[in-house]
C-alpha atoms as a PDB file:
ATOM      1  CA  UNK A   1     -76.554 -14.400-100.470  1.00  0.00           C
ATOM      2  CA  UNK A   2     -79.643 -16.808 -99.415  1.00  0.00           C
ATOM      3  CA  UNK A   3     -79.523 -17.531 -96.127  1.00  0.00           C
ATOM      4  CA  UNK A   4     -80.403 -21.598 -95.324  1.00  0.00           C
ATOM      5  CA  UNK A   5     -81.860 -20.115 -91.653  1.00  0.00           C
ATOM      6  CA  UNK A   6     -83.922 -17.336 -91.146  1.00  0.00           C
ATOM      7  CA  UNK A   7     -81.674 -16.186 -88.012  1.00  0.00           C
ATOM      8  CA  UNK A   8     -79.715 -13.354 -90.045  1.00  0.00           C
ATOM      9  CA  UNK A   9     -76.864 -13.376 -87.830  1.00  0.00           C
ATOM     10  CA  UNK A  10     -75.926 -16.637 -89.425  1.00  0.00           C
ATOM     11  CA  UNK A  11     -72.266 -16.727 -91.263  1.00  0.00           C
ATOM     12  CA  UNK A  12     -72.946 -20.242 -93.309  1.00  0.00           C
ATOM     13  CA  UNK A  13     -74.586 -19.000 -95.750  1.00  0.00           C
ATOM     14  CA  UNK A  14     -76.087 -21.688 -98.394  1.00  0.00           C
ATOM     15  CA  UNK A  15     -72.785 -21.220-100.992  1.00  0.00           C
ATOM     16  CA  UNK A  16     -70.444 -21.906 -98.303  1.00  0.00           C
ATOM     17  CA  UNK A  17     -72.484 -25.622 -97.839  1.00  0.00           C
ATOM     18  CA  UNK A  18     -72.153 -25.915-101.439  1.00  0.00           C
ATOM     19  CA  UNK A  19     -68.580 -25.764-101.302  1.00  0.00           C
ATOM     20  CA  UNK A  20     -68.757 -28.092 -98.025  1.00  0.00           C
ATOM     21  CA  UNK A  21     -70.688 -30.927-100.613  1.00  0.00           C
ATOM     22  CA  UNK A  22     -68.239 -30.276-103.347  1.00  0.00           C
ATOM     23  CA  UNK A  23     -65.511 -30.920-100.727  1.00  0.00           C
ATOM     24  CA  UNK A  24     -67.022 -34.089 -99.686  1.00  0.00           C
ATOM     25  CA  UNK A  25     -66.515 -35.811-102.816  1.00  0.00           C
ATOM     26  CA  UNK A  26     -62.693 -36.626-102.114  1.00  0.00           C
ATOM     27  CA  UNK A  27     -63.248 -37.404 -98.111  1.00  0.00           C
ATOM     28  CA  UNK A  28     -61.853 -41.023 -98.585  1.00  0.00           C
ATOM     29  CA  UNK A  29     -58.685 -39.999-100.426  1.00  0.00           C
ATOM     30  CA  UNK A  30     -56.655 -39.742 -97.064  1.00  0.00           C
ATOM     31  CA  UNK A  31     -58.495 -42.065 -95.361  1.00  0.00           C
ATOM     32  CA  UNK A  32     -55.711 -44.251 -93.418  1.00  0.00           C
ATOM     33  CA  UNK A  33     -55.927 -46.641 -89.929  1.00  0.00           C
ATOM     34  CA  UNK A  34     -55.208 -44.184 -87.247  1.00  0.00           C
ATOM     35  CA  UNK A  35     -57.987 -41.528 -87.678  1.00  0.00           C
ATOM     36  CA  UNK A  36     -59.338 -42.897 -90.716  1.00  0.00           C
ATOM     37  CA  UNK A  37     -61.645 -39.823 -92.505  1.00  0.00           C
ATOM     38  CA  UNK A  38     -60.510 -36.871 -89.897  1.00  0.00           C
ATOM     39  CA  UNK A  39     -58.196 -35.041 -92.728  1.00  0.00           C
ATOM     40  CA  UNK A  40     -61.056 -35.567 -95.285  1.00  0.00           C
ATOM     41  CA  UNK A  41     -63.659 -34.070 -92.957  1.00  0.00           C
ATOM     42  CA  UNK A  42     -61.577 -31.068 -91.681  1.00  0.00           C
ATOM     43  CA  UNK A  43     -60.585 -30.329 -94.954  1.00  0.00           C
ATOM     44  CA  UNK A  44     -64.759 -30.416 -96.130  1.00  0.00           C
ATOM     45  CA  UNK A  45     -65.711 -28.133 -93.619  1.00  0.00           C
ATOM     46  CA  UNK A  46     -62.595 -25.639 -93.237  1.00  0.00           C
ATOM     47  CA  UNK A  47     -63.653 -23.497 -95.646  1.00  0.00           C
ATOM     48  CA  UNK A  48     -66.262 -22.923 -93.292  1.00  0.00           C
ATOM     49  CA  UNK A  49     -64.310 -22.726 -90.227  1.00  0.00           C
ATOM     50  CA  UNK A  50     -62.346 -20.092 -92.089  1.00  0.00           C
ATOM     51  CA  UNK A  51     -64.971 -17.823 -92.672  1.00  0.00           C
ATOM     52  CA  UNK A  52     -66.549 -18.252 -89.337  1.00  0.00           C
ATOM     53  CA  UNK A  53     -63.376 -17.398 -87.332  1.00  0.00           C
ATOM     54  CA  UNK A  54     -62.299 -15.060 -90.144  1.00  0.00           C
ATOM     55  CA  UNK A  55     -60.871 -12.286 -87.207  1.00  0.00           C
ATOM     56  CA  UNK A  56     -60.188 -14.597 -85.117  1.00  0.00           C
ATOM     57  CA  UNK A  57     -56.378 -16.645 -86.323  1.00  0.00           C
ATOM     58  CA  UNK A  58     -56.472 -18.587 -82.565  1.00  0.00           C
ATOM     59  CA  UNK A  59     -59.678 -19.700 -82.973  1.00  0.00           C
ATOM     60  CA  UNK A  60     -59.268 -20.883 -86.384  1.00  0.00           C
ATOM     61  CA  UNK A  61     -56.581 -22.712 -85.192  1.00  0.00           C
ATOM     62  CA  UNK A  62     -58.061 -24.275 -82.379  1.00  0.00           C
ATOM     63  CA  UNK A  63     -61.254 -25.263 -84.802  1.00  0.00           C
ATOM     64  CA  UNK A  64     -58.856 -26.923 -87.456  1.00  0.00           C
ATOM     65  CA  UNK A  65     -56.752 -28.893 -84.705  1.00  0.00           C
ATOM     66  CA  UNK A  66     -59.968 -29.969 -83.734  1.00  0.00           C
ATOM     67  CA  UNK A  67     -61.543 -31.645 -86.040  1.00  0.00           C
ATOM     68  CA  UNK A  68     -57.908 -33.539 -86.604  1.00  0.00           C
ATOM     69  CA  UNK A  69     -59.439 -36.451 -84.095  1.00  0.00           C
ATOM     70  CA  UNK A  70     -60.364 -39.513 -85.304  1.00  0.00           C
ATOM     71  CA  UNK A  71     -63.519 -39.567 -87.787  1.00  0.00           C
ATOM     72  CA  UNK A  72     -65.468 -42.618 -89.831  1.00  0.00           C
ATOM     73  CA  UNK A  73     -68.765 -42.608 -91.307  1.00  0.00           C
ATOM     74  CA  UNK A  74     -70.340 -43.893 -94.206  1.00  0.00           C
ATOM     75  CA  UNK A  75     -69.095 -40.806 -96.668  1.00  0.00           C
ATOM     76  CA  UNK A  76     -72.017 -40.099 -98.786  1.00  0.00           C
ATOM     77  CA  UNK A  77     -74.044 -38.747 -95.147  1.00  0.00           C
ATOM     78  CA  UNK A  78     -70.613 -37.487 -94.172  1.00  0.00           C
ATOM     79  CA  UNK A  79     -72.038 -33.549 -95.392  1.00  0.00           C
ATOM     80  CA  UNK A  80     -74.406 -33.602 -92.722  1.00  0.00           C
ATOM     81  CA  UNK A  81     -72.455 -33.836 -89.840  1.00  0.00           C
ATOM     82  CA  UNK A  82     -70.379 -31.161 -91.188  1.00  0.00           C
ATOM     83  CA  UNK A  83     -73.925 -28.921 -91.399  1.00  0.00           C
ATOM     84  CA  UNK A  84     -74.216 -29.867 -87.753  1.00  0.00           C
ATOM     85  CA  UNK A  85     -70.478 -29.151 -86.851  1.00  0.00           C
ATOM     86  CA  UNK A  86     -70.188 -25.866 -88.492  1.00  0.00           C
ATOM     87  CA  UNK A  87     -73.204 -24.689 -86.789  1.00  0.00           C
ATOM     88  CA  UNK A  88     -72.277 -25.234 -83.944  1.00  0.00           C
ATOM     89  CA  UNK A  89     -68.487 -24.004 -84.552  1.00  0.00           C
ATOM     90  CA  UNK A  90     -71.159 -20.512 -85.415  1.00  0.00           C
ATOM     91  CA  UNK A  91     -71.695 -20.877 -82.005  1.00  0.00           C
ATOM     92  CA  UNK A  92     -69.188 -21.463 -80.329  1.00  0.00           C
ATOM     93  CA  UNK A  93     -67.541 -18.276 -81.788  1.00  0.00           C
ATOM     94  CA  UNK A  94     -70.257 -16.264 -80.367  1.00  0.00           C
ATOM     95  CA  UNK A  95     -70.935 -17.861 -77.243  1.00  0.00           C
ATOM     96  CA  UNK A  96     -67.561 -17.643 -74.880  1.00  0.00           C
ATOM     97  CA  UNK A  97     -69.793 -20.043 -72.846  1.00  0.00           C
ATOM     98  CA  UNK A  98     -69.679 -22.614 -75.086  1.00  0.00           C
ATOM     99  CA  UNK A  99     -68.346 -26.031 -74.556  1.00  0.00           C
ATOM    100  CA  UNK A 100     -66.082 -26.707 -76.902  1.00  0.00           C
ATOM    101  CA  UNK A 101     -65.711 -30.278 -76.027  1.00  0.00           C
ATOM    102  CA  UNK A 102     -69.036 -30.890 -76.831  1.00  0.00           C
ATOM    103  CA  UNK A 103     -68.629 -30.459 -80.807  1.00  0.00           C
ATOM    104  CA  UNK A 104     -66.245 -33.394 -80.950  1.00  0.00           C
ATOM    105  CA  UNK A 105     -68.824 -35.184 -78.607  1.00  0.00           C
ATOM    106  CA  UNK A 106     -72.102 -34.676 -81.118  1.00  0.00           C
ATOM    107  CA  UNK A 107     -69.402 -35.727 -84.236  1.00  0.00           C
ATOM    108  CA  UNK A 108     -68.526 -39.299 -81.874  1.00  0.00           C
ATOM    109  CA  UNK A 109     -72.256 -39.534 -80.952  1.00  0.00           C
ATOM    110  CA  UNK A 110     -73.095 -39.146 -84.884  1.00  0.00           C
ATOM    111  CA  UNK A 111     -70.651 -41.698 -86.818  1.00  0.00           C
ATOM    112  CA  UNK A 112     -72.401 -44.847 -85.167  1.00  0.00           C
ATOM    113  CA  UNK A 113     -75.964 -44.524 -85.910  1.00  0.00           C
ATOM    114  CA  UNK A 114     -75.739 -42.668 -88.910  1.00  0.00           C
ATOM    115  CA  UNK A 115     -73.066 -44.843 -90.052  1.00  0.00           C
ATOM    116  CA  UNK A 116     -75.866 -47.870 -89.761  1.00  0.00           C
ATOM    117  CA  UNK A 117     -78.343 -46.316 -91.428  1.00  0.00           C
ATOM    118  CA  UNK A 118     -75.859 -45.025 -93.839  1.00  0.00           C
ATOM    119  CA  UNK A 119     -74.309 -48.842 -94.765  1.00  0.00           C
ATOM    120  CA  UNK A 120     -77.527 -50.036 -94.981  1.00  0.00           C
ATOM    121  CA  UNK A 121     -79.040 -47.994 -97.503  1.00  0.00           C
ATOM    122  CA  UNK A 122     -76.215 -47.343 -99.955  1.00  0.00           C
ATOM    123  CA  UNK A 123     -73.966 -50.184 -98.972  1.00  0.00           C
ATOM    124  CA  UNK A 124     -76.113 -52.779 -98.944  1.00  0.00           C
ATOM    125  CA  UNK A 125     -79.286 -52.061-100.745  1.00  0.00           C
ATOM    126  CA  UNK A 126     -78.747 -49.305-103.328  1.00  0.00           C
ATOM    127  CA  UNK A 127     -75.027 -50.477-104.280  1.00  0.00           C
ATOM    128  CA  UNK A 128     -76.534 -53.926-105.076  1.00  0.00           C
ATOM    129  CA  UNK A 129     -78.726 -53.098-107.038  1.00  0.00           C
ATOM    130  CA  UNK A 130     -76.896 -51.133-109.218  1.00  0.00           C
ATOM    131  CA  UNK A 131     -74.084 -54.257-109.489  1.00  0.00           C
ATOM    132  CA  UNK A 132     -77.063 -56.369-110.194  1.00  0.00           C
ATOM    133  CA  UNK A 133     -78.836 -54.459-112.853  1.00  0.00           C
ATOM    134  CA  UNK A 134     -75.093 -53.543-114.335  1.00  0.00           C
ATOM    135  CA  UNK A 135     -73.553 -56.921-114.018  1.00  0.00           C
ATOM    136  CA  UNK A 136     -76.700 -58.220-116.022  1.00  0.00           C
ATOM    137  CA  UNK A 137     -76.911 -56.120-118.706  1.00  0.00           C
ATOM    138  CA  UNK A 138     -72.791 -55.776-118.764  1.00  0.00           C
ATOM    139  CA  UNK A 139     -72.843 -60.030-119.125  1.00  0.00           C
ATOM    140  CA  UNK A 140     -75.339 -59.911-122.548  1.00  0.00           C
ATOM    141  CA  UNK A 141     -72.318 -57.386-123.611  1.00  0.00           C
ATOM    142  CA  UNK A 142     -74.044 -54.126-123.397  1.00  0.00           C
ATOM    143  CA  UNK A 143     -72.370 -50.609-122.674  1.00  0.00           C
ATOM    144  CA  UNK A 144     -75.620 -49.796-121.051  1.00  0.00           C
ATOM    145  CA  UNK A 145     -74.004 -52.285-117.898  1.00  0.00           C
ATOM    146  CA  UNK A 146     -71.362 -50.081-116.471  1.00  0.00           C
ATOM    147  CA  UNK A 147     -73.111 -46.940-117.463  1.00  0.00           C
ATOM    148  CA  UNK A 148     -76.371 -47.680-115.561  1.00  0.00           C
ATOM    149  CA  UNK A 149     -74.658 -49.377-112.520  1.00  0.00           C
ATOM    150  CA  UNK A 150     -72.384 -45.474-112.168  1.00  0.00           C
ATOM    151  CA  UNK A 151     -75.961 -43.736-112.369  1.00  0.00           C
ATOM    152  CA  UNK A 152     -77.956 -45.903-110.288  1.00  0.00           C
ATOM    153  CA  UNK A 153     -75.566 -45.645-107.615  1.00  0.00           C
ATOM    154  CA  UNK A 154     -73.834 -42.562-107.796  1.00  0.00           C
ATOM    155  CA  UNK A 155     -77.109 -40.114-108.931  1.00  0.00           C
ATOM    156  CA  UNK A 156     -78.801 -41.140-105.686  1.00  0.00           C
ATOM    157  CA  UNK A 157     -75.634 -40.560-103.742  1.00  0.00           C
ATOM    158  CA  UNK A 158     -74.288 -36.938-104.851  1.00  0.00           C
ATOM    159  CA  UNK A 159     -78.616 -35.879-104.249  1.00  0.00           C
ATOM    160  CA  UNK A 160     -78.010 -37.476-101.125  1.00  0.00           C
ATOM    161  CA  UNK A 161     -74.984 -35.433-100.021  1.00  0.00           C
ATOM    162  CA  UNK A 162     -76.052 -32.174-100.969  1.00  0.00           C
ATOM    163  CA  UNK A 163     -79.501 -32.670 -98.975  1.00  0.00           C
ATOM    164  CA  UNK A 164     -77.439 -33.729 -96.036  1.00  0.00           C
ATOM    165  CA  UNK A 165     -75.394 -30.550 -96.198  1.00  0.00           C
ATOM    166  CA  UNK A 166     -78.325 -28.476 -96.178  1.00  0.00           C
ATOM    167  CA  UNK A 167     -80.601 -30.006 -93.524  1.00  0.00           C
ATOM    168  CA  UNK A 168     -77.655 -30.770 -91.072  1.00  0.00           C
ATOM    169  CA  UNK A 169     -76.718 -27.277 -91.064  1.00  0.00           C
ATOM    170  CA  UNK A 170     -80.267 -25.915 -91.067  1.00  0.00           C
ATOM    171  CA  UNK A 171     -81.260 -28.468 -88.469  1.00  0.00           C
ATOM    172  CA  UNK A 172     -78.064 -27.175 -86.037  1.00  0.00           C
ATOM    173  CA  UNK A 173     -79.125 -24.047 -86.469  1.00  0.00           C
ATOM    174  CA  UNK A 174     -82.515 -24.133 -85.189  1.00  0.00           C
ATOM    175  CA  UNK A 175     -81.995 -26.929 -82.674  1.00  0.00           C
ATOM    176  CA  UNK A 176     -79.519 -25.555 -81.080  1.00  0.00           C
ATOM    177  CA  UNK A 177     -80.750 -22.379 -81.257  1.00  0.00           C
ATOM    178  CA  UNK A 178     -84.199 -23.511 -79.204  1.00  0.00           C
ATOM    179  CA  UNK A 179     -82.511 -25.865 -76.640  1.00  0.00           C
ATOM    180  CA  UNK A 180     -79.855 -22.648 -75.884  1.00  0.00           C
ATOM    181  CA  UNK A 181     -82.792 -20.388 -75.087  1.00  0.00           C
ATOM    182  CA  UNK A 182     -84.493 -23.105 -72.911  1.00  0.00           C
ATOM    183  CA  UNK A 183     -81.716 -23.692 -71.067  1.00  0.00           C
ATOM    184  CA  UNK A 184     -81.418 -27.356 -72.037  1.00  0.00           C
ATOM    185  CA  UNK A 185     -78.093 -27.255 -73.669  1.00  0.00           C
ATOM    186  CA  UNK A 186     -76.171 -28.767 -70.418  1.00  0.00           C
ATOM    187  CA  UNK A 187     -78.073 -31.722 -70.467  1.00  0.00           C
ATOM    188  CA  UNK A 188     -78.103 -31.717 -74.548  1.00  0.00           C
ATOM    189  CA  UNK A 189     -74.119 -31.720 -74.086  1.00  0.00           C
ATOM    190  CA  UNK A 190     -73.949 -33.781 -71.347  1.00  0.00           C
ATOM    191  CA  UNK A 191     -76.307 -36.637 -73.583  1.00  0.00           C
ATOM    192  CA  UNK A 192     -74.219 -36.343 -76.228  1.00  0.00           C
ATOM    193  CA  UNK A 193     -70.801 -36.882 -74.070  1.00  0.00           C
ATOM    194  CA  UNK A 194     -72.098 -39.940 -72.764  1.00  0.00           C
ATOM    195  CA  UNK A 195     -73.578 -41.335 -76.207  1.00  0.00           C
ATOM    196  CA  UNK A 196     -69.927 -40.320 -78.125  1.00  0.00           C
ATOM    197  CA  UNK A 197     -68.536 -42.691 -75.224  1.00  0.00           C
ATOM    198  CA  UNK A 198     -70.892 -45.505 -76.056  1.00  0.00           C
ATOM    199  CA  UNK A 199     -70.313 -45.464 -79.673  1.00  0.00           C
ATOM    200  CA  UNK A 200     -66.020 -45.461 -78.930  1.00  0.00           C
ATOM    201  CA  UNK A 201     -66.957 -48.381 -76.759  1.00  0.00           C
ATOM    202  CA  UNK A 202     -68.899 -49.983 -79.255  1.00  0.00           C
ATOM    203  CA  UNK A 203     -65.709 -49.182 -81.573  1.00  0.00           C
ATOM    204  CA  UNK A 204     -63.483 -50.810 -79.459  1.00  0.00           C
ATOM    205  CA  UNK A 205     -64.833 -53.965 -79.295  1.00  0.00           C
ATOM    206  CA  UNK A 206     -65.605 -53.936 -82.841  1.00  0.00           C
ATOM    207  CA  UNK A 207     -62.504 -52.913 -84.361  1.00  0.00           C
ATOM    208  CA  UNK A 208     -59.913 -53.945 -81.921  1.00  0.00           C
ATOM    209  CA  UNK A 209     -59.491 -57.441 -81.611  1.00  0.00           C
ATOM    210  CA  UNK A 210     -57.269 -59.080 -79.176  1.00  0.00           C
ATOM    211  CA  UNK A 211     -57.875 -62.913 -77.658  1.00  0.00           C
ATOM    212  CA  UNK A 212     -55.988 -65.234 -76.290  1.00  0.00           C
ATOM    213  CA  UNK A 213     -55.964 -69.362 -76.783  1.00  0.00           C
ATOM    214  CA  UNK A 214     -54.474 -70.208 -72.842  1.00  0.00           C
ATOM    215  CA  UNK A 215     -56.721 -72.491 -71.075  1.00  0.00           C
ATOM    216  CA  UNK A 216     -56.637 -73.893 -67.301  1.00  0.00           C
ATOM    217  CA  UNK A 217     -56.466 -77.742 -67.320  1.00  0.00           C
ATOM    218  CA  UNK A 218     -55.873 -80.419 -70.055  1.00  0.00           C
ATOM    219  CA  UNK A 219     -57.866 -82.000 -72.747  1.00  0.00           C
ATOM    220  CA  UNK A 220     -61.506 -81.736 -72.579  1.00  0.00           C
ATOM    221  CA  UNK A 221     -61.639 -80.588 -69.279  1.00  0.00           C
ATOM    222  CA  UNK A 222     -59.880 -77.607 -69.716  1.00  0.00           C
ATOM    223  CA  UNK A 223     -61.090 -74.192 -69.677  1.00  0.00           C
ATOM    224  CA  UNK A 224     -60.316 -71.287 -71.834  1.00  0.00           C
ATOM    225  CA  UNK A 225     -59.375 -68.108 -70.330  1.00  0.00           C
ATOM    226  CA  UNK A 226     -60.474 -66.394 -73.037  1.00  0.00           C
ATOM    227  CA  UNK A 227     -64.227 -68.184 -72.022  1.00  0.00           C
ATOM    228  CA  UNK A 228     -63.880 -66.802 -68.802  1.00  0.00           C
ATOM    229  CA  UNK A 229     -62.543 -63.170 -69.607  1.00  0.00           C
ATOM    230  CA  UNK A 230     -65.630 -62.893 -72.361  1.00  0.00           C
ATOM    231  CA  UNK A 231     -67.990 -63.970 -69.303  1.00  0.00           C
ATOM    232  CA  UNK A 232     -66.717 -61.050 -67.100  1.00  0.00           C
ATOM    233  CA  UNK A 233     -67.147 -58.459 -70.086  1.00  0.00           C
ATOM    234  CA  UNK A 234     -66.796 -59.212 -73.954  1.00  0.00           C
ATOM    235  CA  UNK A 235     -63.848 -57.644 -75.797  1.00  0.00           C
ATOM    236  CA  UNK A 236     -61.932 -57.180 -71.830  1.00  0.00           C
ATOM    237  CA  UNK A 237     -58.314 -57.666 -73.881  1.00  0.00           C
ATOM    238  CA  UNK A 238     -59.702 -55.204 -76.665  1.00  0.00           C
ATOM    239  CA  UNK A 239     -60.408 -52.615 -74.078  1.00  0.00           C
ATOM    240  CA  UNK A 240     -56.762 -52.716 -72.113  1.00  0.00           C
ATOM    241  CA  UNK A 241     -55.045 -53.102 -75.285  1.00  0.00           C
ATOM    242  CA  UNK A 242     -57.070 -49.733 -76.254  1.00  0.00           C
ATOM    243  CA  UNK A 243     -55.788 -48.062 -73.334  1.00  0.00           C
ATOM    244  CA  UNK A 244     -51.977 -48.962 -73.758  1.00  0.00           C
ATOM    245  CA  UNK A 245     -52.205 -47.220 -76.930  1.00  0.00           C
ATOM    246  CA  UNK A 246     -54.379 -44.607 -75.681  1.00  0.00           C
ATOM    247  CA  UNK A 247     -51.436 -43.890 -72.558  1.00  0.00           C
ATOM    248  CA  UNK A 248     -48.992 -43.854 -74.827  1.00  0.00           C
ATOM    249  CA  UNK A 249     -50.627 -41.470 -77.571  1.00  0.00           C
ATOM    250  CA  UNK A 250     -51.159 -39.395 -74.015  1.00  0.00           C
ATOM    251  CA  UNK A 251     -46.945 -39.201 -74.072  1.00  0.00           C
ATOM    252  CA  UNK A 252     -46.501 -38.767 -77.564  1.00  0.00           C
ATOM    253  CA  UNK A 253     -45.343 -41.932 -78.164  1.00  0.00           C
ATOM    254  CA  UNK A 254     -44.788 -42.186 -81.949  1.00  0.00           C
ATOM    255  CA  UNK A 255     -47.791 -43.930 -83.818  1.00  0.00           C
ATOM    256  CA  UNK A 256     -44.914 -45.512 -86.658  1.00  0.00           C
ATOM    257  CA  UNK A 257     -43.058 -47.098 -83.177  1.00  0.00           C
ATOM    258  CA  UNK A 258     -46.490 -48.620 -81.794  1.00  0.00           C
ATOM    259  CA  UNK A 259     -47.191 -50.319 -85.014  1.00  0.00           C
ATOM    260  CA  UNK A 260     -43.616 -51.168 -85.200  1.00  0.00           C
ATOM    261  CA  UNK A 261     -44.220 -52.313 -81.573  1.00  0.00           C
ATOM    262  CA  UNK A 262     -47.715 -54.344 -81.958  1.00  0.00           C
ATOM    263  CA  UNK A 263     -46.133 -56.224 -84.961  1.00  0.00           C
ATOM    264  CA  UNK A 264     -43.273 -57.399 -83.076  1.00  0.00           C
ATOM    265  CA  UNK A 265     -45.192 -58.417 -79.549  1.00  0.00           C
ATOM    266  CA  UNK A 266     -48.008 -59.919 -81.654  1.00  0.00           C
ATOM    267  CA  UNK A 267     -45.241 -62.057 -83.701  1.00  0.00           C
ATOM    268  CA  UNK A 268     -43.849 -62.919 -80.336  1.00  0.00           C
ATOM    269  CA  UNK A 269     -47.441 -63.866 -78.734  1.00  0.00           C
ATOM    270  CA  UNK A 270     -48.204 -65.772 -81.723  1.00  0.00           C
ATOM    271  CA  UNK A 271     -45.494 -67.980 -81.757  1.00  0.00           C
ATOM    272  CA  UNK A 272     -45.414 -68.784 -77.731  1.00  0.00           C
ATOM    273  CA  UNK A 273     -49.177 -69.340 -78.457  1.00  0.00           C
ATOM    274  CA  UNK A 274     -50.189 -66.233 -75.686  1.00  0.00           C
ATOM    275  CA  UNK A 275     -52.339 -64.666 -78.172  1.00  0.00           C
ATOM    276  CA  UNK A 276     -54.095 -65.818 -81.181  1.00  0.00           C
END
């Protein structure tokens, strides 16, 4: 088979990151609120996984339970962090050096800016487009509408996946190939720890929204505490109610009783007028 590196002790070969696009198409079918993509991308790359830990059963394991953390990005750029992740996965089964932590930490350190760049382009310029060149013809009653607004969009987007899933696994390859040999891949894994725990942050304060209408005096000399709490550091309630949940994930706390839980205290909150 044609290799997509020219290191020939390379597993991937360029059919296995075939199958990885193919299995890209569905990665928004189990999409839900906890981990959001994480079944869709384990499930795109473990066909992978399985070949690259193929006598190894624990490792395999390991691999699949880890790629069961949480996981969102735009999904038509999704096939290119696989590339990256199942190179490195190569690696990690032939390295017993190898941080293992730090293939989680380059997936967190990818969704954010790739995400952006993904949104913008297909979200909010190519998808557009498409509803604006369909929706015109489709209003002058034309078949051509709906027909052109699928290929406009979706063309551009299955050429886009498949070139991700190439280049991200050709692109792991050699990169981390050079920065093992030049002894760089501490800091490289280090760098990407400490960017996946920007983008969470960013996360955080994006996704999790908690605030509270209690002010300190009467009338129009009061002062919210909310004002005061944003002044020491934006999204403050976001961030502890983050790490309530994350404690009690930490004791296997069942997710079905914290949403049970949050519904109930946010009801209660609401209606004393502690949170809004």
């Amino acid at each position: 088979m044609t290799k997509t590196s020219n290191n020939e002790n390379t597993v991937i070969t360029k059919k296995d990151l075939k199958k990885m696009f193919w299995r890209s198409l569905p990665m928004e079918f189990s999409w839900h609120y906890e981990r959001q993509m994480h079944m869709g991308f384990c499930t795109m790359i473990s066909a992978g996984l399985r070949k690259i830990y193929k006598d190894d059963p624990e490792g395999l394991k390991k691999a699949l339970h880890r790629h069961l953390e949480f996981f969102n990005i735009t999904p038509h750029i999704s096939s290119f962090v696989g590339g990256i992740t199942l190179a490195m996965e190569e690696m990690n089964a032939k390295k017993e050096d190898f941080d293992e932590s730090s293939i989680n930490a380059v997936k967190a350190a990818l969704m954010g800016p790739l995400s952006g760049i993904g949104d913008s382009i297909m979200l909010g310029t190519l998808r557009v487009i498409a509803v604006g060149v369909g929706t015109s013809l489709a209003l002058q009653g034309s078949i051509l509408g709906p027909i052109l607004f699928l290929l406009i969009f979706n063309v551009p987007a299955l050429i886009l996946r498949y070139f991700c899933a190439m280049k991200g696994y050709e692109l792991g390859v050699s990169y981390l190939e050079k920065i093992q040999k030049s002894g760089l891949m501490q800091k490289f894994m280090l760098a990407a720890a400490i960017l996946g725990v920007m983008v969470i942050g960013g996360m955080t304060n994006e996704l999790v929204t908690v605030a509270t209408p209690l002010a300190i005096g009467s009338g129009k000399a009061a002062t919210k505490i909310q004002t005061i709490l944003d002044g020491i550091m934006p999204g403050m309630l976001g961030l502890v109610a983050t790490g309530i949940y994350y404690k009690l994930l930490g004791k296997k706390v069942n997710v079905m009783w914290m949403i049970i839980g949050t519904a109930i205290i946010g009801i209660i909150c609401a209606q004393f007028g502690i949170l809004k």
